[in-house]
Protein backbone atom coordinates (compact mmCIF):
# COMPACT_ATOMS: atom_id res chain seq x y z
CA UNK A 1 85.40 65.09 65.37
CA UNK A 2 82.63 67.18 63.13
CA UNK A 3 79.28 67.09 64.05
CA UNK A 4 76.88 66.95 61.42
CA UNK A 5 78.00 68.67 58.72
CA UNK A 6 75.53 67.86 55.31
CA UNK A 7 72.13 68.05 55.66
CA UNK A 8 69.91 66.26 52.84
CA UNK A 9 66.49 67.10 51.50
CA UNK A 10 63.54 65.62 49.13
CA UNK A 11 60.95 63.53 49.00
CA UNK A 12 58.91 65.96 51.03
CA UNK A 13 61.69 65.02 53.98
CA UNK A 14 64.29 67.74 54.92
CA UNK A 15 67.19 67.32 57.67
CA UNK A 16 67.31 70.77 58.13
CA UNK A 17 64.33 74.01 58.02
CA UNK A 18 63.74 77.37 58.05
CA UNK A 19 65.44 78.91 61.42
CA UNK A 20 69.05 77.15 60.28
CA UNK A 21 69.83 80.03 58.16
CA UNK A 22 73.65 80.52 60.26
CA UNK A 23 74.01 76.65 59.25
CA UNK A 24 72.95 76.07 55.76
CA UNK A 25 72.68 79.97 54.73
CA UNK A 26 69.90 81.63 53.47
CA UNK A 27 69.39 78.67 50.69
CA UNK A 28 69.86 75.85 51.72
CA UNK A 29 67.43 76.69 54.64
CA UNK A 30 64.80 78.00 52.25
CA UNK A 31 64.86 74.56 49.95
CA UNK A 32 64.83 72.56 53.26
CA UNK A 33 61.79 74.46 54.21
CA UNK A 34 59.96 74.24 51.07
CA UNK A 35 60.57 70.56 50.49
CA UNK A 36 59.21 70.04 54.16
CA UNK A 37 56.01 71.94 52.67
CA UNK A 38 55.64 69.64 49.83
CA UNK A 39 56.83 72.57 47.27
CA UNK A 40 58.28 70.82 44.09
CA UNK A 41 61.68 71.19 45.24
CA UNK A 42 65.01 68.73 43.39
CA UNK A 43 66.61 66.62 45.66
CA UNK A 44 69.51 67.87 47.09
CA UNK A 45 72.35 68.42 49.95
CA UNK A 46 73.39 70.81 51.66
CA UNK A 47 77.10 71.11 52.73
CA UNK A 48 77.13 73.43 56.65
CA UNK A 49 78.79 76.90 56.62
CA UNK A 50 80.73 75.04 59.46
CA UNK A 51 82.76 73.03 56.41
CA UNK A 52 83.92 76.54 54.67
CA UNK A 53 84.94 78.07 58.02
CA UNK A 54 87.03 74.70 58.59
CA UNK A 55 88.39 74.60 55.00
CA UNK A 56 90.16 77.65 55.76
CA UNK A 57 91.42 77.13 58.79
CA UNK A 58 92.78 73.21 57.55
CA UNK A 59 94.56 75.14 54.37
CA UNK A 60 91.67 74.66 51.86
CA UNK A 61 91.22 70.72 52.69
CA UNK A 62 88.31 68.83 54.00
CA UNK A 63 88.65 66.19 57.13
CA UNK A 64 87.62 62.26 56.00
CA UNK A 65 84.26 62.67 58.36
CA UNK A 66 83.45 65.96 55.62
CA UNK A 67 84.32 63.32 52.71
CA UNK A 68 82.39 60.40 53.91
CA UNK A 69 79.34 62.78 54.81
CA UNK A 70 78.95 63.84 51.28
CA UNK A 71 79.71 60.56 50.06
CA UNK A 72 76.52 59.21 51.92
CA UNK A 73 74.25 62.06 50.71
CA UNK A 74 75.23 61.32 47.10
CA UNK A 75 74.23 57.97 47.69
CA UNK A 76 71.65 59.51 48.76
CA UNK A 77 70.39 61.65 46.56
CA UNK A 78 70.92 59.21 43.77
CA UNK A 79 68.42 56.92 45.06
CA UNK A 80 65.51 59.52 45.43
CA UNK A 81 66.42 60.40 41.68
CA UNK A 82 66.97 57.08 40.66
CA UNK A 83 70.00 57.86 38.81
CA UNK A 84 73.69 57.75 39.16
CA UNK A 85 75.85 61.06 38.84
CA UNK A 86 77.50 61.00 35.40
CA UNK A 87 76.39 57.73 34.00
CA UNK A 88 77.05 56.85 30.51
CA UNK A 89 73.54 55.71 29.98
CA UNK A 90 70.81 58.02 32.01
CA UNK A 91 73.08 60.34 33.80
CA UNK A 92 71.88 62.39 37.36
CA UNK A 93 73.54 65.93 36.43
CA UNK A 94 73.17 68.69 39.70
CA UNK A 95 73.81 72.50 40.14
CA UNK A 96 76.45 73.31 42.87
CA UNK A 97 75.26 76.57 44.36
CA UNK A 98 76.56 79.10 47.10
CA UNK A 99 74.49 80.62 49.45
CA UNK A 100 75.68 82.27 52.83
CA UNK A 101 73.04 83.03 55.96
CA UNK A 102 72.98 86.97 54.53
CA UNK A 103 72.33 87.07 50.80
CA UNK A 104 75.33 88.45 48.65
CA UNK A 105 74.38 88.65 44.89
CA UNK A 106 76.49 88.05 41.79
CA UNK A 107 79.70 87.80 44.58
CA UNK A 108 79.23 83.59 45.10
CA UNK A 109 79.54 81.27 42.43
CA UNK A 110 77.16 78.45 40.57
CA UNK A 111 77.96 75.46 38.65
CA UNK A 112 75.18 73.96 36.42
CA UNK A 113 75.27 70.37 34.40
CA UNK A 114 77.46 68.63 36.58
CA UNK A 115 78.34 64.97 35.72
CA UNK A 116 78.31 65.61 32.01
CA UNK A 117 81.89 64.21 30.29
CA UNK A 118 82.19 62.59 27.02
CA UNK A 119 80.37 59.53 27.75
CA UNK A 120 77.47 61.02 29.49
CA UNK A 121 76.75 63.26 27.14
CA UNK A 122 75.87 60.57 24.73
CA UNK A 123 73.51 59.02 27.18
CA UNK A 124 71.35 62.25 27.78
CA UNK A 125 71.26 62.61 24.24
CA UNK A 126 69.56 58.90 23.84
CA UNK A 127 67.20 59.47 26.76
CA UNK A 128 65.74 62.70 26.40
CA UNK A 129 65.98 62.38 22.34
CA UNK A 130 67.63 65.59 22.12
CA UNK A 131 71.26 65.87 21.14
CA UNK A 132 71.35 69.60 20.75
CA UNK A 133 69.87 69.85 24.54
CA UNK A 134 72.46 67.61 25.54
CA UNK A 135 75.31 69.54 23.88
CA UNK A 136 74.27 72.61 24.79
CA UNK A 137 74.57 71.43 28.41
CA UNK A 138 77.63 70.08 28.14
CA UNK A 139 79.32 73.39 26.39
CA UNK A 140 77.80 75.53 29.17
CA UNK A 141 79.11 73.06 31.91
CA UNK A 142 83.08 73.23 30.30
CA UNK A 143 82.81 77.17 30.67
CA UNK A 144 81.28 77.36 33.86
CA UNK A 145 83.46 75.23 35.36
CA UNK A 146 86.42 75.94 33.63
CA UNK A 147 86.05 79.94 34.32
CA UNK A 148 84.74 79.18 37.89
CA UNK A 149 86.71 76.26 39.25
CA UNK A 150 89.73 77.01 37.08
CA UNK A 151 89.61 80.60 37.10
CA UNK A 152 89.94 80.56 33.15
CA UNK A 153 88.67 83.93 31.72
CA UNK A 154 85.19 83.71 30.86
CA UNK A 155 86.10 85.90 28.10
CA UNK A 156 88.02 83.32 26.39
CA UNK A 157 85.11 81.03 25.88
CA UNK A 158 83.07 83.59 24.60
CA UNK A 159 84.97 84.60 22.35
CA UNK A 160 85.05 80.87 20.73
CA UNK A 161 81.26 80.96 21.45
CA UNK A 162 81.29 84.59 19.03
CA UNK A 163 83.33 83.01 16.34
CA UNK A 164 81.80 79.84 15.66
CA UNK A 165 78.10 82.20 15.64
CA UNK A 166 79.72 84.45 13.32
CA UNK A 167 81.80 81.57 10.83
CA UNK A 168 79.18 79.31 11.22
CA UNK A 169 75.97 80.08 12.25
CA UNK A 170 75.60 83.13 10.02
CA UNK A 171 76.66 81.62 7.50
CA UNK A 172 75.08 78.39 7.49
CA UNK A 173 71.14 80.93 8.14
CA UNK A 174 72.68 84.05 5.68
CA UNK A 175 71.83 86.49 7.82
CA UNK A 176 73.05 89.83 7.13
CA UNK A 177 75.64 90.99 9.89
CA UNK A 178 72.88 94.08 11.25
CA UNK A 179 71.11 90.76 12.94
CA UNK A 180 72.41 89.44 15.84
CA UNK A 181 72.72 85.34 16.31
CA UNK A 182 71.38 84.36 19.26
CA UNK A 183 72.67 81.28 21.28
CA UNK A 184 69.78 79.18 20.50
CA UNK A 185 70.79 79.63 16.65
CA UNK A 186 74.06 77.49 16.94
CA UNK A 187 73.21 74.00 15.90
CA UNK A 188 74.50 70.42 17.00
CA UNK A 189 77.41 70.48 14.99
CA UNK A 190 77.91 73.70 15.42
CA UNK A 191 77.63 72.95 19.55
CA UNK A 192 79.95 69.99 18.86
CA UNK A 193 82.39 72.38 17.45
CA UNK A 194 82.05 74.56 20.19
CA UNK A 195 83.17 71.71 22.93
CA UNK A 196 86.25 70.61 21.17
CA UNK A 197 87.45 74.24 20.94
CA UNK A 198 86.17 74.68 25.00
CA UNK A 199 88.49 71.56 25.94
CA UNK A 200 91.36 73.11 23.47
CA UNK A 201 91.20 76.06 25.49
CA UNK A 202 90.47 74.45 29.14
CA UNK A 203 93.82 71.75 28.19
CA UNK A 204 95.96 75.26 26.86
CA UNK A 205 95.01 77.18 30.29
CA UNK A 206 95.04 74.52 32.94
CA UNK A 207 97.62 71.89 30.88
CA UNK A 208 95.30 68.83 32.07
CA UNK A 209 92.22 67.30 29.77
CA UNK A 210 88.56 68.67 31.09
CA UNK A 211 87.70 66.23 34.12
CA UNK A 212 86.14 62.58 32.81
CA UNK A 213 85.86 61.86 36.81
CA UNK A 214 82.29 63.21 38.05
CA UNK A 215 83.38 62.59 41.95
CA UNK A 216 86.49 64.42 41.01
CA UNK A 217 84.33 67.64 39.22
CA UNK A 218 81.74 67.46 42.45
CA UNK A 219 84.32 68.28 44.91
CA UNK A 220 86.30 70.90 41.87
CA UNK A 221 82.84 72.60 42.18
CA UNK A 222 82.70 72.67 46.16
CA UNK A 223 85.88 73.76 46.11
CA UNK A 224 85.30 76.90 43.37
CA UNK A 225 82.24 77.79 45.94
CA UNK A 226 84.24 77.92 49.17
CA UNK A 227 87.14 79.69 47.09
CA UNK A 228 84.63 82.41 45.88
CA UNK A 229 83.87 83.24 49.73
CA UNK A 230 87.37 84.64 50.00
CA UNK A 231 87.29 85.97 46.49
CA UNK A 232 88.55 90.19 46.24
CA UNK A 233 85.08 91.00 45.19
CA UNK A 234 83.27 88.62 47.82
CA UNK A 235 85.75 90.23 50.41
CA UNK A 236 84.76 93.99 49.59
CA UNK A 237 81.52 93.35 49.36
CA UNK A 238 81.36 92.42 53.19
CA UNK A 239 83.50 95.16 54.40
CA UNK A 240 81.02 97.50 52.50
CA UNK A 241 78.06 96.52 53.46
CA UNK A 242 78.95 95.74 57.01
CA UNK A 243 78.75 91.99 56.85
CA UNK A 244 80.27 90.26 59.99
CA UNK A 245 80.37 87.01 62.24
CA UNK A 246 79.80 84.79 59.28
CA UNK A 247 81.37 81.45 59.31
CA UNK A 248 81.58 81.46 55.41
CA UNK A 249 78.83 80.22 52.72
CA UNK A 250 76.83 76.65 52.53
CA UNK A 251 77.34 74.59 49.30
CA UNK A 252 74.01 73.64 47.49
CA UNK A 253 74.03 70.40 45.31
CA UNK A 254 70.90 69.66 43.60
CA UNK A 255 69.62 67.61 40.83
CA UNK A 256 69.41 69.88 37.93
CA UNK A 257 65.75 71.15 36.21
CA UNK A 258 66.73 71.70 32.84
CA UNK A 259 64.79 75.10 31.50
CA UNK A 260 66.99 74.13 27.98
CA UNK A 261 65.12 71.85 26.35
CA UNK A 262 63.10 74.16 24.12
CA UNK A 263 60.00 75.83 23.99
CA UNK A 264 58.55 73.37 26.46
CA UNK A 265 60.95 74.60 29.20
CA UNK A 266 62.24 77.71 30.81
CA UNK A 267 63.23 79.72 33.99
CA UNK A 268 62.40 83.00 35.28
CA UNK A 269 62.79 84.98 38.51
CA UNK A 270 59.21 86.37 40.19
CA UNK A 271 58.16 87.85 43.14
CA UNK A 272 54.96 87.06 44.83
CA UNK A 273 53.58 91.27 44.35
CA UNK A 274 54.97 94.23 42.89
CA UNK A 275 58.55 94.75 44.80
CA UNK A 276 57.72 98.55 43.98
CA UNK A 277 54.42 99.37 45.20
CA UNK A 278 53.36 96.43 47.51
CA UNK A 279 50.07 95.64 45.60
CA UNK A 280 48.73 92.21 45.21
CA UNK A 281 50.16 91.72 41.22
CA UNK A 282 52.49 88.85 40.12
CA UNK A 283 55.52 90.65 39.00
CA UNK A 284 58.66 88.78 37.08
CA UNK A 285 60.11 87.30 33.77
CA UNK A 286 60.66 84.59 32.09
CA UNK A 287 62.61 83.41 29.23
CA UNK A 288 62.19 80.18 27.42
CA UNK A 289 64.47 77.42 26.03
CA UNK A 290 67.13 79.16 29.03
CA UNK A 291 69.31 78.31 31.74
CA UNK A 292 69.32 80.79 34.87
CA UNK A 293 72.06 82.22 33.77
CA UNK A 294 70.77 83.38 30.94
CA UNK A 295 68.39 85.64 32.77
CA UNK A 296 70.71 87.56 35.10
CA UNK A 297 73.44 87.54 32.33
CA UNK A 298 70.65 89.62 30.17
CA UNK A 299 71.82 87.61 26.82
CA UNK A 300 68.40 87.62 25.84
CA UNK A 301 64.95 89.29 26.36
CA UNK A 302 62.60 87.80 28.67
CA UNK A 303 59.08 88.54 28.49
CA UNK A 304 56.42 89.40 31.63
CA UNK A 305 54.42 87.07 33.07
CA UNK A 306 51.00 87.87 31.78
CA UNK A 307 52.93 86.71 28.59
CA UNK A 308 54.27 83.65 29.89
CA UNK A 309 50.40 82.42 31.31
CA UNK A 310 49.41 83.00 27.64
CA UNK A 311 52.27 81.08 26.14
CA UNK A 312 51.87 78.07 28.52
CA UNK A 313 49.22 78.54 31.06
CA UNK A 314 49.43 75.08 32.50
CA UNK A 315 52.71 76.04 34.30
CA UNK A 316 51.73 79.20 34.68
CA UNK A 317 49.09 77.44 36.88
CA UNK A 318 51.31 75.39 38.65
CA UNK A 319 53.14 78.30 39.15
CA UNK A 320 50.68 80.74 40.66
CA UNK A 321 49.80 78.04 43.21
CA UNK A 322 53.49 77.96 44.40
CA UNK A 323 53.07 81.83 44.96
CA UNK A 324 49.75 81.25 46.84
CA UNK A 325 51.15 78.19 49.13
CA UNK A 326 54.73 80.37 50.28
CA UNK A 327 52.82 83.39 50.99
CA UNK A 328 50.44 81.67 53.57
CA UNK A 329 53.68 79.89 54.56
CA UNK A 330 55.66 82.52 54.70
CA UNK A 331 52.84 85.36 55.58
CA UNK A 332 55.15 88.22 53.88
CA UNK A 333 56.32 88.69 50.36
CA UNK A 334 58.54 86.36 48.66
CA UNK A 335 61.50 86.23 45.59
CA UNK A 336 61.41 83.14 43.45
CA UNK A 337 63.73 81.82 41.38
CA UNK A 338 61.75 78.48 39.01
C-alpha cells in the first residue's frame, strides 16, 4: 500500500509547502507554498515524484490507490472551481505540468486546455462570448497533446497551421507575402479549419479519433509527463549536468488562466531584480493575447515591463505586489512565471 501520493492546493489551503521539494519537485512545492501565502494561485494537484518512480518500476501503470487518489482530488478541485472538467456547458479546462525537485528546462513536458472536445468547446464559446478564444484553445490543445502524448511531430501541425495562414489568412487581409501573418491573424473559421485538419492528421498518425473522454485525456497527459522523464533528451540532460538520486518528476494539474482572450489578457515571465546585475529593477516580458508557450517558443515579440505598466497598469499593480509579498517571503530573488 502507497502512502499519500497527491497532494491538493487552493483556497489559501495547501497539503503540501515549501521544504517538500524531493516530493512534489521544485513546482508543485512552490504553488503549495504560495497558495499557503494567500498568492493568487489556480487550484490544483499535485501527483508525488513517488508515483513516476513506481510507474516505472510497475511497467508504465499506476496501482488503484494512485487512481482513486487522483480521482478524489479532481473531485476536488472541481468543487473549489465550481466547475466540472470538460463539461459541455461551462467546462473546468487545467494545464498538466512537469516539474522534478532540481529544475530541468525545455527537457519535461506541458499540456494546456485540457477537457476541451467537441462539445466543450461550444460551451466556452457561450460563456466567455468568445468563439475565436475558444477555438484557439482547442487547436492548441489537439497539437500539444497530440505531439506530446502521441509523440506526433510537432512539425506536422505547423505546417497545417502555415498553410491555412498562407491560403487563407493572407488572402482573406491581402497582405503582400514580405509581411508575416501572425497567429492572432487566423480567424474563427479559419481556426475551425485548422481543427478539422489537426484531427485529420492526429486520426492518420495515431489511427484512433482525438479523445472525446476528458478522464481518459487527464491520465494521456500524466502519462506524456512521466514518459518525458525517461525521454533521450531528459536522460542526457541528467548525465550532463550531474543530476542524481531523483525519484523522477511530480505531475502538476491546475485549472487553467487563460492569457488568450485578447488584449485584456496575457502572460509573461519576470524576475523580482535584474538577474544580471542584482539591482533592485523589475526585469521581464510580457506578451499579450498569448499562451506561455508563446513566450519561450519566441513566435512573437514581447515587450518590457515598463511597457506592460503603461498598457495596463492595474495588473501591473497587482503584479508588483506579488513581487513585493515573495521577496519578504522568500528573502532572496525570485523567477515568475504569471
Amino acid at each position: 500500500m502507497e502512502g499519500k501520493t497527491v497532494y491538493s492546493f487552493g483556497n489559501r489551503e495547501a497539503d503540501g509547502n515549501a521544504s517538500m521539494k524531493a516530493v512534489l519537485g521544485g513546482k508543485g512545492a512552490g504553488l503549495a507554498e504560495m497558495t499557503r501565502i494567500g498568492l493568487p494561485v489556480p487550484s490544483g494537484f499535485t501527483i508525488s515524484t513517488s508515483v513516476c518512480e513506481n510507474y516505472y518500476k510497475n511497467g508504465r501503470k499506476y496501482s488503484d490507490s494512485v487512481k482513486k487518489e487522483v480521482e478524489e482530488a479532481l473531485k476536488l478541485l472541481e468543487r473549489r472551481a465550481g466547475k466540472k472538467l470538460g463539461d459541455k456547458d461551462d467546462p473546468l479546462l487545467v494545464s498538466v505540468r512537469s516539474g522534478a525537485a532540481i529544475s530541468m528546462p525545455g527537457m519535461l513536458e506541458t499540456i494546456l486546455n485540457l477537457g476541451l472536445t467537441d462539445e466543450s468547446v461550444e460551451g466556452l464559446a457561450k460563456k466567455t462570448n468568445n468563439r475565436r478564444f475558444a477555438l484557439d484553445a482547442y487547436r492548441r490543445f489537439i497539437m500539444m497533446y497530440g505531439s506530446t502524448a502521441k509523440d506526433i511531430e510537432r512539425k506536422k501541425f505547423d505546417e497545417i497551421l502555415d498553410e491555412i495562414k498562407e491560403k487563407d489568412t493572407r488572402k482573406r487581409l491581402g497582405r503582400p507575402k514580405s509581411e508575416a501573418i501572425s497567429d492572432t491573424d487566423v480567424n474563427e473559421e479559419e481556426l475551425s479549419e485548422l481543427i478539422t485538419e489537426y484531427k485529420i492528421l492526429y486520426k492518420k498518425e495515431i489511427k484512433e479519433d482525438f479523445p472525446q473522454s476528458p478522464v481518459e485525456q487527464l491520465w494521456g497527459a500524466i502519462s506524456a509527463v512521466f514518459n518525458s522523464w525517461m525521454s533521450a533528451k531528459a536522460v542526457k540532460y541528467r548525465e550532463v549536468e550531474h543530476i542524481v538520486g531523483l525519484k523522477g518528476t511530480a505531475v502538476n494539474v491546475m485549472q487553467m488562466v487563460f492569457g488568450n482572450k485578447g488584449r485584456t489578457s496575457g502572460t509573461g515571465v519576470c524576475f523580482t531584480r535584474d538577474p544580471n546585475s542584482g539591482k533592485n529593477e523589475f526585469y521581464g516580458e510580457y506578451l499579450f493575447n498569448a499562451q506561455g508557450e508563446d513566450v519561450v517558443a519566441g513566435i512573437r515579440t514581447p515587450i518590457k515591463l515598463d511597457e506592460f505598466a503603461k498598457e495596463d497598469s492595474a495588473s501591473y499593480k497587482e503584479l508588483c505586489n506579488v513581487r513585493e509579498i515573495l521577496e519578504k517571503h522568500y528573502r532572496d530573488m525570485q523567477d515568475v512565471e504569471f
